[in-house]
C-alpha atoms as a PDB file:
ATOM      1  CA  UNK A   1      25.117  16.975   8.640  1.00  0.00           C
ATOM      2  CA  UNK A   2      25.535  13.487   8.885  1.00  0.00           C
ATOM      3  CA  UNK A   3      23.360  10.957   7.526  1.00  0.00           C
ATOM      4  CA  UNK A   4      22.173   9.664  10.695  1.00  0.00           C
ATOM      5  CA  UNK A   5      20.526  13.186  11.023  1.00  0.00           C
ATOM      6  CA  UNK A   6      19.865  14.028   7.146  1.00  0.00           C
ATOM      7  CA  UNK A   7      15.830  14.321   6.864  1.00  0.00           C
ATOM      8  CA  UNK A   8      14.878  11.534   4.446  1.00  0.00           C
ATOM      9  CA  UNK A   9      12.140  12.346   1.944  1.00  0.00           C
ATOM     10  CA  UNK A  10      10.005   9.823   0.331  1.00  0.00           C
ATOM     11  CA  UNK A  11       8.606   9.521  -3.544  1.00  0.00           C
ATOM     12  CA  UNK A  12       5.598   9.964  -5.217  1.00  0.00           C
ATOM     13  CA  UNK A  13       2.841   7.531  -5.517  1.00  0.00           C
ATOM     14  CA  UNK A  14       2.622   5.073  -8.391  1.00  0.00           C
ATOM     15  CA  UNK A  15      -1.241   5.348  -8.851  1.00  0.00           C
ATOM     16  CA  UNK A  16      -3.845   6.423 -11.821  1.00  0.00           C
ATOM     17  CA  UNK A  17      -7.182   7.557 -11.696  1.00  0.00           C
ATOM     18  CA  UNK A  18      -8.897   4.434 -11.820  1.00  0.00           C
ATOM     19  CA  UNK A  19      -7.342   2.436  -8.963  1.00  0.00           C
ATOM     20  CA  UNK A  20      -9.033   0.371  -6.324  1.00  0.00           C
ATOM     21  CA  UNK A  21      -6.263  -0.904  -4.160  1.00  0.00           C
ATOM     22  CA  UNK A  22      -4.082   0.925  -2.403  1.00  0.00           C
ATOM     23  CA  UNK A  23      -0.668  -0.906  -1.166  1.00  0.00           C
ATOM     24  CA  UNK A  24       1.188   1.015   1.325  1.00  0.00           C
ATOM     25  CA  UNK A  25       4.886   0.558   3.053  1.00  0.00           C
ATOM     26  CA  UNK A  26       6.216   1.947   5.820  1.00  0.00           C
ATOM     27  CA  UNK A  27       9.198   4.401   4.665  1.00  0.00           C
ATOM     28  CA  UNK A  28      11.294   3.296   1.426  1.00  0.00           C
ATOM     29  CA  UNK A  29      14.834   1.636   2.165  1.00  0.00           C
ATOM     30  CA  UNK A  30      17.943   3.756   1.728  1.00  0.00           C
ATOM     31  CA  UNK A  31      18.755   1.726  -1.389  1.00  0.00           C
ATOM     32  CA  UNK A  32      15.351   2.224  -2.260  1.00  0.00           C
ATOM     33  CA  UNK A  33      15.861   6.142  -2.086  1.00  0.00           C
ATOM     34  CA  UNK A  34      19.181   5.743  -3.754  1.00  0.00           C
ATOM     35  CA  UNK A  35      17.430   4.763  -6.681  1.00  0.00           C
ATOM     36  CA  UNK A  36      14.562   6.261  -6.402  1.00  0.00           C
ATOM     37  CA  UNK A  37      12.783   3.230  -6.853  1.00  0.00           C
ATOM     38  CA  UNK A  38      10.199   1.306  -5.148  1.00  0.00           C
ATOM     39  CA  UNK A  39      11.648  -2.178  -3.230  1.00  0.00           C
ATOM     40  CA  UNK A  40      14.720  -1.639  -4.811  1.00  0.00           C
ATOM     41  CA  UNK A  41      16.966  -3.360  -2.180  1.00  0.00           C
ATOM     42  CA  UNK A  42      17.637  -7.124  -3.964  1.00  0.00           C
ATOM     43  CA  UNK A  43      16.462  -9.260  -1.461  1.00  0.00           C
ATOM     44  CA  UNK A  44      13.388  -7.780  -0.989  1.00  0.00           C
ATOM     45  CA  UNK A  45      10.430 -10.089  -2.087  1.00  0.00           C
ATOM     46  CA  UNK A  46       7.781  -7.186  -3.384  1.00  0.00           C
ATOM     47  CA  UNK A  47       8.312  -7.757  -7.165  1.00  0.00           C
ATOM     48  CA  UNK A  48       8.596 -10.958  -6.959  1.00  0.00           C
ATOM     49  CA  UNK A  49       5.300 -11.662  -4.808  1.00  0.00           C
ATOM     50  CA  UNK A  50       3.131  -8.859  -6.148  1.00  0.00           C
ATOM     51  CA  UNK A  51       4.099 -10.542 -10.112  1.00  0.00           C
ATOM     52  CA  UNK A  52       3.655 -14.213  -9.045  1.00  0.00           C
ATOM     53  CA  UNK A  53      -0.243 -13.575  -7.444  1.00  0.00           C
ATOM     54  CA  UNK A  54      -0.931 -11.796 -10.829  1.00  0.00           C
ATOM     55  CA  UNK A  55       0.111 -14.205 -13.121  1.00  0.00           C
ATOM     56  CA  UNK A  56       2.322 -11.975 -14.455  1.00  0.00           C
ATOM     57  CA  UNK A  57       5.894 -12.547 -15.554  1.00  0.00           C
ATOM     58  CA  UNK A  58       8.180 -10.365 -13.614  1.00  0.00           C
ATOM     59  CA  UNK A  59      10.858  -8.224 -15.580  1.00  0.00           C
ATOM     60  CA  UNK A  60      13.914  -6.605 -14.562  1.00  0.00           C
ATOM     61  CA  UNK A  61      12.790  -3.185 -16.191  1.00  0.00           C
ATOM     62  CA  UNK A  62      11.463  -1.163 -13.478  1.00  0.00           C
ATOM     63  CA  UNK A  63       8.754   0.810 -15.698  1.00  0.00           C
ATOM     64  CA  UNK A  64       7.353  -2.554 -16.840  1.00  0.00           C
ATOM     65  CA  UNK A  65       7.236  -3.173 -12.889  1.00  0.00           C
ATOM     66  CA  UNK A  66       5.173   0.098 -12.654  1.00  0.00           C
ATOM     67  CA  UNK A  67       2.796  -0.692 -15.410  1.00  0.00           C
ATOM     68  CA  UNK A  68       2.171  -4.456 -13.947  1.00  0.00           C
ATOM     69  CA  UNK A  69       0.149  -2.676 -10.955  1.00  0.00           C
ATOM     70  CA  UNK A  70      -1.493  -0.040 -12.804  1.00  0.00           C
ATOM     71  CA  UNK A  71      -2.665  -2.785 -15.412  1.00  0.00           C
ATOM     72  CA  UNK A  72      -4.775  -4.248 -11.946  1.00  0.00           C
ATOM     73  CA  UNK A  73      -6.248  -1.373 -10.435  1.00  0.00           C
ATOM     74  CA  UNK A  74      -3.054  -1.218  -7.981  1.00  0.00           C
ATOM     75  CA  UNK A  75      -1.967   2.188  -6.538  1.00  0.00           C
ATOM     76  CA  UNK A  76       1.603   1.781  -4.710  1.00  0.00           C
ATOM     77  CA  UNK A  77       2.795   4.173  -1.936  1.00  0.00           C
ATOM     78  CA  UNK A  78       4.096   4.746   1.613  1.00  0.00           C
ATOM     79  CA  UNK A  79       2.716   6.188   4.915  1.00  0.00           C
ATOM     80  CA  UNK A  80       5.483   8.632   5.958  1.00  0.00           C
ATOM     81  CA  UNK A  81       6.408  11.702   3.753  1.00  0.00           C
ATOM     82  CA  UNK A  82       9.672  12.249   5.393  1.00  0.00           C
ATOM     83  CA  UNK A  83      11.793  11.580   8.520  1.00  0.00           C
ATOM     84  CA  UNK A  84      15.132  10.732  10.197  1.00  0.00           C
ATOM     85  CA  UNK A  85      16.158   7.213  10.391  1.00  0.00           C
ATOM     86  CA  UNK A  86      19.515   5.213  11.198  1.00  0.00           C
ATOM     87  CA  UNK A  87      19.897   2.700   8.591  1.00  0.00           C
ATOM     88  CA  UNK A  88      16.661   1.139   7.002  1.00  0.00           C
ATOM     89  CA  UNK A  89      14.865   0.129  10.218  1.00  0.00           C
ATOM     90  CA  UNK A  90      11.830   0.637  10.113  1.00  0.00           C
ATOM     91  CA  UNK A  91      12.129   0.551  14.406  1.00  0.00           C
ATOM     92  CA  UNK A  92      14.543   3.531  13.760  1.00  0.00           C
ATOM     93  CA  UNK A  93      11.913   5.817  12.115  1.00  0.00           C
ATOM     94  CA  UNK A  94      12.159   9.123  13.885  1.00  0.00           C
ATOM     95  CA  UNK A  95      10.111  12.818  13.253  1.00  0.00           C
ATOM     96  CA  UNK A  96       7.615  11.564  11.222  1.00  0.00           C
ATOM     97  CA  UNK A  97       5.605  13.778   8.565  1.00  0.00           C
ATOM     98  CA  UNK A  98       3.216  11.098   6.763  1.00  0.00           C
ATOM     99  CA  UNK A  99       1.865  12.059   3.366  1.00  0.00           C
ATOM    100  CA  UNK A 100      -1.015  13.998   2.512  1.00  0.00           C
ATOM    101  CA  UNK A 101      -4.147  11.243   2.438  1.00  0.00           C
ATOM    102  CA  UNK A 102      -7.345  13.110   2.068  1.00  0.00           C
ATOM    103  CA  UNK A 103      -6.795  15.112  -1.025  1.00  0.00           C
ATOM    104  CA  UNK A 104      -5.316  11.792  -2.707  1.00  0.00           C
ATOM    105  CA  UNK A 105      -8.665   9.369  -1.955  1.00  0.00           C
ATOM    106  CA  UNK A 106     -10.359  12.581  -3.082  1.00  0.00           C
ATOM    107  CA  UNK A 107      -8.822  12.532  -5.852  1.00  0.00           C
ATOM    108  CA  UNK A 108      -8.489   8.540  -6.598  1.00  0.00           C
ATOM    109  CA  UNK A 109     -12.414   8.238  -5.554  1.00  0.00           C
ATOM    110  CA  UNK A 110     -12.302   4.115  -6.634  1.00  0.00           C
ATOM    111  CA  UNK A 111     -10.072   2.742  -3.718  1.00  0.00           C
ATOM    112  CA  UNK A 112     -12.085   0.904  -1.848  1.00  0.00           C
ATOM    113  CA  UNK A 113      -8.912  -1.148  -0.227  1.00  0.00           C
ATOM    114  CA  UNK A 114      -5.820  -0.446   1.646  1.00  0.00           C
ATOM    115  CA  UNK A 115      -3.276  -3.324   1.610  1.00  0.00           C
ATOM    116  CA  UNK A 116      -0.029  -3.142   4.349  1.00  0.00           C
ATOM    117  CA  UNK A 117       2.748  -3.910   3.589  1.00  0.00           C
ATOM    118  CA  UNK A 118       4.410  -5.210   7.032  1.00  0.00           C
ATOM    119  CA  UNK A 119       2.638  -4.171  10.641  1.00  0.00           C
ATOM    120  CA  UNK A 120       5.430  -0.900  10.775  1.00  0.00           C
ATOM    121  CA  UNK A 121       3.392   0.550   8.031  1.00  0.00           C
ATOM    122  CA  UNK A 122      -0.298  -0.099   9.076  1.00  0.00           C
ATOM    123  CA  UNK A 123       0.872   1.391  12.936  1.00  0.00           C
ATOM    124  CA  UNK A 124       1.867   4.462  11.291  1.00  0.00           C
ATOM    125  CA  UNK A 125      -1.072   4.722   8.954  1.00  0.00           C
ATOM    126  CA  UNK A 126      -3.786   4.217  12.169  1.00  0.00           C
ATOM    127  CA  UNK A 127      -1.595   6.722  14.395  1.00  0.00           C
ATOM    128  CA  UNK A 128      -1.209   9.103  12.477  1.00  0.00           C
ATOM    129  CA  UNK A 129      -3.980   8.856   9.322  1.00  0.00           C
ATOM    130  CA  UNK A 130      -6.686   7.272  10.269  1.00  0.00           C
ATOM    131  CA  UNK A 131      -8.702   9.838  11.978  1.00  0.00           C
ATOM    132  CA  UNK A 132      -8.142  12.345   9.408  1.00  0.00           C
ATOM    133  CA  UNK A 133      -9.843  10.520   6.968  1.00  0.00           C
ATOM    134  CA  UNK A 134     -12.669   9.296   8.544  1.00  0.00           C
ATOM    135  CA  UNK A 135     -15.184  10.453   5.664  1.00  0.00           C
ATOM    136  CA  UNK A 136     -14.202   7.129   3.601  1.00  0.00           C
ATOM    137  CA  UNK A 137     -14.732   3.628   4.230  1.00  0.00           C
ATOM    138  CA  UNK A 138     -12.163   1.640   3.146  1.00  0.00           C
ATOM    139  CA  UNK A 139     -10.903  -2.236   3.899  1.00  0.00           C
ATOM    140  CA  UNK A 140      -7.754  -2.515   6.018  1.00  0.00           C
ATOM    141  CA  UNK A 141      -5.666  -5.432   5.456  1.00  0.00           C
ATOM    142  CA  UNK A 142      -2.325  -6.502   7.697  1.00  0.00           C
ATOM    143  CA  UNK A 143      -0.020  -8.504   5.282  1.00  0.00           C
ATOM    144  CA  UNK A 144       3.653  -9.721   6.631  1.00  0.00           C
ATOM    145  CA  UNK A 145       6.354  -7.172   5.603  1.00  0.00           C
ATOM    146  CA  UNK A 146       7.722  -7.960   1.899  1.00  0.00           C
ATOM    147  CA  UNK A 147      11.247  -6.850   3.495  1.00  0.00           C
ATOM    148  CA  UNK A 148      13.914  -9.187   3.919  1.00  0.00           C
ATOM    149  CA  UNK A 149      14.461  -7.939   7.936  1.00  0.00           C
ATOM    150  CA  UNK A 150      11.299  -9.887   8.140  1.00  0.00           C
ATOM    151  CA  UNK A 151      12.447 -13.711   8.342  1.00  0.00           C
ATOM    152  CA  UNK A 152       9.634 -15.566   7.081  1.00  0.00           C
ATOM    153  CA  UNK A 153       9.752 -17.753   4.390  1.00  0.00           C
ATOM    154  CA  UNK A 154       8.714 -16.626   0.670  1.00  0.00           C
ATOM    155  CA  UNK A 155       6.058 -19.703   0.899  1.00  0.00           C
ATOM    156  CA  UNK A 156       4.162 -18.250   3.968  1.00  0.00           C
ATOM    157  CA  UNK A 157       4.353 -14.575   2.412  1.00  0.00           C
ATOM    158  CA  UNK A 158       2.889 -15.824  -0.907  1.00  0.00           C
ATOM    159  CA  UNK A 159       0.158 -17.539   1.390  1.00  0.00           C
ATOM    160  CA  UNK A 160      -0.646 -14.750   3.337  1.00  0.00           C
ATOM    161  CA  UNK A 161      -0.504 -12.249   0.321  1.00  0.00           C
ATOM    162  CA  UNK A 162      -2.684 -14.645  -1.495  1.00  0.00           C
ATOM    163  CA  UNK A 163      -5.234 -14.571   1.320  1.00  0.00           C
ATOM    164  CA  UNK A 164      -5.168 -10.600   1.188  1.00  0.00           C
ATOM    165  CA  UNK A 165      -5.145 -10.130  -2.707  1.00  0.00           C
ATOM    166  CA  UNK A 166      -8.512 -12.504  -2.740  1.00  0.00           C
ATOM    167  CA  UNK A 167      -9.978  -9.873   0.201  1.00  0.00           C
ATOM    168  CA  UNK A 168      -9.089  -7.167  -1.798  1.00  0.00           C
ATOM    169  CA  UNK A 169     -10.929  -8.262  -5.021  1.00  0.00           C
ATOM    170  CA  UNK A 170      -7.642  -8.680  -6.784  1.00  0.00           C
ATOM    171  CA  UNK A 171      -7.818 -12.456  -7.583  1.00  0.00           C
ATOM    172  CA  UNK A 172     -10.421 -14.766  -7.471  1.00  0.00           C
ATOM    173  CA  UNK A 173     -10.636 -16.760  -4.465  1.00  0.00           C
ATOM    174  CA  UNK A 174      -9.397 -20.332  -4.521  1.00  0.00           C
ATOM    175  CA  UNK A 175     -11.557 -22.213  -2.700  1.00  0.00           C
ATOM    176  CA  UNK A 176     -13.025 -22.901   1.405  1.00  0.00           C
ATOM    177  CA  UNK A 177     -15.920 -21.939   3.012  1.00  0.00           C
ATOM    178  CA  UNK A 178     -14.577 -17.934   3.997  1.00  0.00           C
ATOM    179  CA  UNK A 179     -13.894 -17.968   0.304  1.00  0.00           C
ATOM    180  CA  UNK A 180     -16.902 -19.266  -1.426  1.00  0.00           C
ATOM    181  CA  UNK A 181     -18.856 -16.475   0.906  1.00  0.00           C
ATOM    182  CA  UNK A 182     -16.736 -14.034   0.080  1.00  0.00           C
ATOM    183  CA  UNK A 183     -17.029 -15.157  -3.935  1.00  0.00           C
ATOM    184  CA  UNK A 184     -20.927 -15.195  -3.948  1.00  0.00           C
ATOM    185  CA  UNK A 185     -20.745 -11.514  -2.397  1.00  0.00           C
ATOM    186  CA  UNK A 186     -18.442 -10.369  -5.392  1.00  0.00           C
ATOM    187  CA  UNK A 187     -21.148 -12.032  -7.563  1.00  0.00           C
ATOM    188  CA  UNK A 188     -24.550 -10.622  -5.879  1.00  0.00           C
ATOM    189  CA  UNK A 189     -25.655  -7.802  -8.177  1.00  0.00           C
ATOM    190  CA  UNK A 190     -26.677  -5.599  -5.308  1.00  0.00           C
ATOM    191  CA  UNK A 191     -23.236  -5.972  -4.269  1.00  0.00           C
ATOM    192  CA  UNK A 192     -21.798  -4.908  -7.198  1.00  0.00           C
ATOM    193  CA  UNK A 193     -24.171  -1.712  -7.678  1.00  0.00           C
ATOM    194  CA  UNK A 194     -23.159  -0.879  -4.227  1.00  0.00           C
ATOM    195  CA  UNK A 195     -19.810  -1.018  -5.145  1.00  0.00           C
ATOM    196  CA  UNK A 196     -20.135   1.563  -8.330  1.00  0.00           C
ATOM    197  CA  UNK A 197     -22.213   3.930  -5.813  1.00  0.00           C
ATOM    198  CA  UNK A 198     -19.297   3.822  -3.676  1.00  0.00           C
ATOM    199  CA  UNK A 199     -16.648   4.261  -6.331  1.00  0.00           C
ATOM    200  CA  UNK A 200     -18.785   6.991  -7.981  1.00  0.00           C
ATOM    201  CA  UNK A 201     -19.901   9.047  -4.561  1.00  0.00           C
ATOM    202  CA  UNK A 202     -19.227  12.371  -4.226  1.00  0.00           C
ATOM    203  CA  UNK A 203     -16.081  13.333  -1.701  1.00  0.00           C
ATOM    204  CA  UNK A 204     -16.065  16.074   0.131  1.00  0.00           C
ATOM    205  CA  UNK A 205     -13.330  19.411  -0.764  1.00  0.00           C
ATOM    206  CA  UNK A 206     -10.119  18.758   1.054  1.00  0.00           C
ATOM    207  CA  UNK A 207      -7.875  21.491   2.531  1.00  0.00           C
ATOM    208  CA  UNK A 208      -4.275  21.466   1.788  1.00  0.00           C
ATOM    209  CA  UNK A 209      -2.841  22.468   5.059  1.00  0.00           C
ATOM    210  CA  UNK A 210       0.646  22.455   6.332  1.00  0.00           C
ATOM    211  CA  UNK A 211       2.087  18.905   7.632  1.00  0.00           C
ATOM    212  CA  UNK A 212       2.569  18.969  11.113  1.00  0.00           C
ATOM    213  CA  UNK A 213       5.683  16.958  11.907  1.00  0.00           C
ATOM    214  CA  UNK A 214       4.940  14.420  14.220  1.00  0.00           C
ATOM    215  CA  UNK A 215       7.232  12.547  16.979  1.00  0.00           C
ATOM    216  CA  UNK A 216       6.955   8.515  17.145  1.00  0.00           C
END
């Protein structure tokens, strides 16, 4: 078979009980695979964005990469399960399968917030997802793709990620009217008991059924 035609399977989640953020990608790179590593291609800018908004130094060592997110609530994954795919495209994706999503927000019961990761990944996630998991209310949020196919500069990534990681709850907001709103909400006791109901509320028994694979 040639590679063109090999099915392509993705990895598991980097997540823990407690998170309340969920980033998602579209399909990991070939290099990515390869390694079996998350934004593993060099030029990519995940790492390097994701450790700079935390105020967190960023190391080589891909486990200390790992524990970074899990140290702020951050659950890493990607929409499709497996498929065929020419290169690293994410315009060649082909005979989709996307992962299993019910059983893991019943299981991770905090998220309250899905973060994109480039528009391929949030077009899968609403074709595909979205109406199977209509039993949860969760935040969407469109952030420019981290990959370098995606020629924007590192500035207005950082800018834009900023702007999504203050939505999300993940850093404090740094300043303008949207902002100081958003802030005082964060702040209003009613808002944060409504918050624990929501991260506490029961979820509903999920049925493991067979993936139907899907044509894009």
């Amino acid at each position: 078979m040639s590679p063109d035609n090999e099915r392509l399977r993705a990895f598991s989640p980097i997540e823990a009980p407690d998170a309340r953020v969920l980033i998602l990608g579209s399909m990991p790179s070939r290099e990515s695979l390869e390694r079996q590593r998350y934004y593993a291609h060099p030029r990519n800018q995940f790492w390097m964005l994701i450790c700079r908004l935390l105020n967190e130094p960023c190391p080589e060592d891909y486990l200390a990469r790992r524990r970074i997110l899990l140290a702020h609530g951050i659950a890493l994954w990607d929409v499709v399960d497996s498929c065929k795919r020419e290169g690293s495209a994410d315009s060649a994706i082909r005979e989709v399968v996307v992962n299993e999503f019910g059983p893991f927000f019943a299981v991770h019961p905090c998220i309250h917030t899905i973060i994109f990761n480039g528009e391929k990944a949030y077009q899968l996630y609403e074709k595909y997802v979205l109406n199977s998991v209509t039993w949860i209310e969760l935040s969407l949020i469109r952030l420019p793709s981290t990959s370098p196919a995606y020629a924007v500069s590192f500035e207005d990534k950082l800018k834009a990620w900023q702007l999504g990681f203050e939505k999300a709850g993940l850093i404090l907001y740094k300043g303008g009217e949207e902002s100081e709103r958003y802030f005082n909400r964060l702040n209003n006791k009613q808002f944060a008991l409504e918050l624990l109901h929501v991260c506490y509320r029961p979820r509903p028994q999920v049925e493991n059924r067979p993936r139907p694979q899907l044509n894009t």
